[in-house]
C-alpha atoms as a PDB file:
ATOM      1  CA  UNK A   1       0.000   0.000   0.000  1.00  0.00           C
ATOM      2  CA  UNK A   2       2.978   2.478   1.282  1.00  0.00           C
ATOM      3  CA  UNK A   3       3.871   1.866  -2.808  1.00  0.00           C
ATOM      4  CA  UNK A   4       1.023   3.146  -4.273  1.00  0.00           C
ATOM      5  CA  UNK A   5       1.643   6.412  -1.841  1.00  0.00           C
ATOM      6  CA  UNK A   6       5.315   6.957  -3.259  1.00  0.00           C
ATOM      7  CA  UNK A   7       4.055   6.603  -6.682  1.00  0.00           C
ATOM      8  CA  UNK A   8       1.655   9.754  -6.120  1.00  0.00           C
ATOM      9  CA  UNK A   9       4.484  11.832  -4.472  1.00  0.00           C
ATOM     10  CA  UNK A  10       6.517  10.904  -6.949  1.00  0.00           C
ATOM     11  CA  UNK A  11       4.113  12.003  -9.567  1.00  0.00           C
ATOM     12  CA  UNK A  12       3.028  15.498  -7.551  1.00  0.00           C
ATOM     13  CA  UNK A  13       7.114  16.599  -7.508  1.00  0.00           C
ATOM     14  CA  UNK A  14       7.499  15.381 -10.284  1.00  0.00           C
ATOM     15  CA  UNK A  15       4.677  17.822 -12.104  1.00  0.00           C
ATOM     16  CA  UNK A  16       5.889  20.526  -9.202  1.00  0.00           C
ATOM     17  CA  UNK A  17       9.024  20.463 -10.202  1.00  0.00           C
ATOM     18  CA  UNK A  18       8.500  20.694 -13.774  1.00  0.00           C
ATOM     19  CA  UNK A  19       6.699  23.893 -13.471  1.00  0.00           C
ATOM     20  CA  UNK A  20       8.520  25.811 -11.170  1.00  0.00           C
ATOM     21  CA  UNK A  21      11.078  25.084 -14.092  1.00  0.00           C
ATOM     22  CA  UNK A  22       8.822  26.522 -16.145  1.00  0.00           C
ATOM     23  CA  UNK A  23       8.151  29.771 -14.480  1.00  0.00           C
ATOM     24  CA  UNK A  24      12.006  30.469 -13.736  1.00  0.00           C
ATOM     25  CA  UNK A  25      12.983  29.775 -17.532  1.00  0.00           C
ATOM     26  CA  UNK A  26      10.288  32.382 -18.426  1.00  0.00           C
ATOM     27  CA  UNK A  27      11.588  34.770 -15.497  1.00  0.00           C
ATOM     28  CA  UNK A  28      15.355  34.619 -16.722  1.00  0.00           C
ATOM     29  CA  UNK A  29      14.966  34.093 -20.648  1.00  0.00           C
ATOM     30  CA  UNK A  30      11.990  35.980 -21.420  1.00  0.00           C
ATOM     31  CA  UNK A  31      11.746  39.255 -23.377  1.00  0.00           C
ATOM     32  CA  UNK A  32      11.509  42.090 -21.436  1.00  0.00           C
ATOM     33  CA  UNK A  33      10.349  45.201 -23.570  1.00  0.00           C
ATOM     34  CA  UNK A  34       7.758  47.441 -21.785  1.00  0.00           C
ATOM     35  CA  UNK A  35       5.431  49.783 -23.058  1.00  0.00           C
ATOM     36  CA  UNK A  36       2.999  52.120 -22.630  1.00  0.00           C
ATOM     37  CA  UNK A  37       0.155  49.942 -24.571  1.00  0.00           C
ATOM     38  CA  UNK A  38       1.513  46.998 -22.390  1.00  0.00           C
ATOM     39  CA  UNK A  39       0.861  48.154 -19.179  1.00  0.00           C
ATOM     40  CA  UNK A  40      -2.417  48.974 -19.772  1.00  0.00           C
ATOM     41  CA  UNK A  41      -5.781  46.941 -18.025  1.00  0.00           C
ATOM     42  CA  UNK A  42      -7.493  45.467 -21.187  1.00  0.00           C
ATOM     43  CA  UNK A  43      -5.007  45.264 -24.721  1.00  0.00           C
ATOM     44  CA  UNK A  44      -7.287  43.850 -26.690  1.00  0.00           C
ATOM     45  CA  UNK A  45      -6.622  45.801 -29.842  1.00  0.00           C
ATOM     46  CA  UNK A  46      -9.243  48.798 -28.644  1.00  0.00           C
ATOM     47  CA  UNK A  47      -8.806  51.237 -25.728  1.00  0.00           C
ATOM     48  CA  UNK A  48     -10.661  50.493 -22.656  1.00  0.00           C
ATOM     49  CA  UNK A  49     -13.828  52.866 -22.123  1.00  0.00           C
ATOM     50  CA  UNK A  50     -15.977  53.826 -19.418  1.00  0.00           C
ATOM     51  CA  UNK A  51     -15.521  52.162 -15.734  1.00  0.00           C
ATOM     52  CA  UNK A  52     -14.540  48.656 -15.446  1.00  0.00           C
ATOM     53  CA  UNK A  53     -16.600  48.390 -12.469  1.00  0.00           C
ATOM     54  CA  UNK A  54     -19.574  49.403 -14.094  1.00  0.00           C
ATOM     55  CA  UNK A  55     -23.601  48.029 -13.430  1.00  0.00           C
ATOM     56  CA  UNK A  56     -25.261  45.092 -15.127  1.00  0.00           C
ATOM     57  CA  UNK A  57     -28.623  45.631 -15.798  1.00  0.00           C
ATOM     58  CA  UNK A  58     -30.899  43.906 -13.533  1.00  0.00           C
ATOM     59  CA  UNK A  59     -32.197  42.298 -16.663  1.00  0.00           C
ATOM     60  CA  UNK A  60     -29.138  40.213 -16.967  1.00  0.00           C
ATOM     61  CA  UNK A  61     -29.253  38.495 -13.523  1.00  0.00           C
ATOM     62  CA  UNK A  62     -32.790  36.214 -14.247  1.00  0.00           C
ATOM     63  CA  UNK A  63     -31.234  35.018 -17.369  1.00  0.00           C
ATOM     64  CA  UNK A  64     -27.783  33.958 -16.184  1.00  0.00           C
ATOM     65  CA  UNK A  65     -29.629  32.180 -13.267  1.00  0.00           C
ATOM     66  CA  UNK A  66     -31.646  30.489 -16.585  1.00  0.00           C
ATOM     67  CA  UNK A  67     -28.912  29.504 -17.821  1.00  0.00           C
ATOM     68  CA  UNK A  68     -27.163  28.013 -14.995  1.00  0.00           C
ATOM     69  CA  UNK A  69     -30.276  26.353 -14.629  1.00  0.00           C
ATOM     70  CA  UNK A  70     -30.618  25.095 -17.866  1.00  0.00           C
ATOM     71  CA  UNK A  71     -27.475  24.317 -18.039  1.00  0.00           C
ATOM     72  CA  UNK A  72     -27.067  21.805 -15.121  1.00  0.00           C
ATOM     73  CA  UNK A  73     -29.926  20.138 -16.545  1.00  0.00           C
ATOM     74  CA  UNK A  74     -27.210  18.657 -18.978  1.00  0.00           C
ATOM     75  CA  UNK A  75     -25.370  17.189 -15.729  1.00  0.00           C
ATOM     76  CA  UNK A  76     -28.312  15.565 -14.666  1.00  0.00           C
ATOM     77  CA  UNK A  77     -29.233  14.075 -17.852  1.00  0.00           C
ATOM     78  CA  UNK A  78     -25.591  12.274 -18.055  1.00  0.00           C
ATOM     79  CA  UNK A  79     -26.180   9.910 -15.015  1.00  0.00           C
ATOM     80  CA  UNK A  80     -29.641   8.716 -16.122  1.00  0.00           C
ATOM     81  CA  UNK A  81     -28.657   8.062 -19.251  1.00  0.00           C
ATOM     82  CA  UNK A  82     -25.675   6.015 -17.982  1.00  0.00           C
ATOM     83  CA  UNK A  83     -27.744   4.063 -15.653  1.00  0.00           C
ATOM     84  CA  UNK A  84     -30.730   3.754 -18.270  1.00  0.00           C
ATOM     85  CA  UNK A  85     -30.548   0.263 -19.226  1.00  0.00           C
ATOM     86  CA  UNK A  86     -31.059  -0.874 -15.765  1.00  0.00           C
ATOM     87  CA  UNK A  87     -33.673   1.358 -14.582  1.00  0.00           C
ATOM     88  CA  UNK A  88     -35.873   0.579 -17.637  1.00  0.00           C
ATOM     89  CA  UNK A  89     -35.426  -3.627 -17.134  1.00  0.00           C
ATOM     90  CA  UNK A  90     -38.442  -4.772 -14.671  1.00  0.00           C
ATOM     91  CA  UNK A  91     -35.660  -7.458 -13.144  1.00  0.00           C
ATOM     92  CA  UNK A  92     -32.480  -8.550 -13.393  1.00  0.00           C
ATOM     93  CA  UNK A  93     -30.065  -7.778 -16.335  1.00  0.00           C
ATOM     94  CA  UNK A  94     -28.120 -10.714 -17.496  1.00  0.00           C
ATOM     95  CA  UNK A  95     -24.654  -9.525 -19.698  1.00  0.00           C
ATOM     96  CA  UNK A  96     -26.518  -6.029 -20.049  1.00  0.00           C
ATOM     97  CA  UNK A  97     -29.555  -7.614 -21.678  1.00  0.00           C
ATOM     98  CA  UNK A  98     -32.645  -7.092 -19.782  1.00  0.00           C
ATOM     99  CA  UNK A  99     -34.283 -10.929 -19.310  1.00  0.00           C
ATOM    100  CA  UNK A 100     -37.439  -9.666 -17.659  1.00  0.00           C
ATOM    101  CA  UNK A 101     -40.484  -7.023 -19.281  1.00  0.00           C
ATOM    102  CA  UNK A 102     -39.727  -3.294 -19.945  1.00  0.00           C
ATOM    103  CA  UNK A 103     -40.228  -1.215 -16.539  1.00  0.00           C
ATOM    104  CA  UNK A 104     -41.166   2.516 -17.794  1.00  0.00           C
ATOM    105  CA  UNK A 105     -39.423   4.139 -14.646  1.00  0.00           C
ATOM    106  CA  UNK A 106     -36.493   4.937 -16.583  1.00  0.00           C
ATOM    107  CA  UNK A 107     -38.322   7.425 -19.360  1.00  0.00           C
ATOM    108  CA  UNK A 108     -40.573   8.181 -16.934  1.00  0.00           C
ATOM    109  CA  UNK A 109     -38.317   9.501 -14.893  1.00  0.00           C
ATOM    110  CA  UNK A 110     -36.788  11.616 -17.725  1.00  0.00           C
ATOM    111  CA  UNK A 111     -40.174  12.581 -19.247  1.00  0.00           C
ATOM    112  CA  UNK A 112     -41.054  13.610 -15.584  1.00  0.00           C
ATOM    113  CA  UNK A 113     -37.971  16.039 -14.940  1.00  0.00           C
ATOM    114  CA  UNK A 114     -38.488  17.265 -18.603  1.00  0.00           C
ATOM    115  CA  UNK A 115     -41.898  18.362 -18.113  1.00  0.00           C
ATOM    116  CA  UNK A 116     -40.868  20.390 -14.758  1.00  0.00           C
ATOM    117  CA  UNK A 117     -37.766  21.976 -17.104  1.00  0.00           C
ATOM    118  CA  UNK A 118     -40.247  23.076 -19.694  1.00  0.00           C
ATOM    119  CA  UNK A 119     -42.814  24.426 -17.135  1.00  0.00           C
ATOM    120  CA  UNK A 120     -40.059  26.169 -15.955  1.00  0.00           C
ATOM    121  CA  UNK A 121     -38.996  27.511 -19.515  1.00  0.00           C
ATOM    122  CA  UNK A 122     -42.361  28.554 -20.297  1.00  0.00           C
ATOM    123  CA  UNK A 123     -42.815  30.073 -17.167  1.00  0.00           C
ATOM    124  CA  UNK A 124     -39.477  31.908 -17.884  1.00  0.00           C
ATOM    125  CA  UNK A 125     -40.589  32.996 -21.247  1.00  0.00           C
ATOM    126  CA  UNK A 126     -44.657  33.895 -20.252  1.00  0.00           C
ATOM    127  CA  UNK A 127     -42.776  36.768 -17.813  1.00  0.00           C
ATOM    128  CA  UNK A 128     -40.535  37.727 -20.465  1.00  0.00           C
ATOM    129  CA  UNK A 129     -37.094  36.862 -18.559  1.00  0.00           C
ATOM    130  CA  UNK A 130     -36.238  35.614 -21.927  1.00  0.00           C
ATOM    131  CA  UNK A 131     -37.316  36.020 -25.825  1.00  0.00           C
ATOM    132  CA  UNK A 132     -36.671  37.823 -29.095  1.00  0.00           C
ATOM    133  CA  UNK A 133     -37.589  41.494 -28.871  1.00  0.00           C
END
């Protein structure tokens, strides 16, 4: 067991290692040429206007909490459908073939959480949170 430990530490200062190399390579070989458009906040190619602390409209806070929402929906969708073979079987699953009848818990359960999502959506869209316009 006390091998499987080295292996790790090994690994971690090993990786460590490698990039504090990294970092003092860049610190003693790198160009240094500074400028004025260089130490500027934002070079992007265009000069930085207005405060860079400035308000969001309320507007924007509903929909990013729609699409966080929405979003996660994804990461619950992943797990059902990995474990959808065995919640639609009725029994036992034999070399992933299901040797007993069809249960419908598995799309029901999907069909169930979709219907809330879309409630949800259309509830969303009814109050305007979201929409073209």
């Amino acid at each position: 067991m006390s091998t499987d430990y080295i292996a790790v530490t090994l690994v971690i200062l090993v990786g460590t290692g490698a990039a504090l190399q990294f970092v003092a390579l860049a610190k003693f070989l790198g160009e240094r040429r500074p400028s004025a458009a260089k130490n500027i906040t934002y070079e992007a190619g265009s000069d930085p206007v207005g405060d860079p602390r400035g308000r969001f409209p309320v507007r924007f806070y509903p929909l990013a909490i729609l699409f966080v929402v929405f979003d996660i929906e994804a990461a619950f969708l992943f797990p059902w459908a990995v474990t959808y073979r065995e919640l639609s079987c009725a029994g036992a699953l034999r070399a992933g073939v299901c040797t007993a009848g069809v249960s419908f818990l598995g799309i029901g359960a999907a069909v169930a959480f979709m219907a809330v999502l879309l409630v949800a959506l259309a509830y969303a869209w009814r109050k305007g949170v979201i929409g073209w316009g």
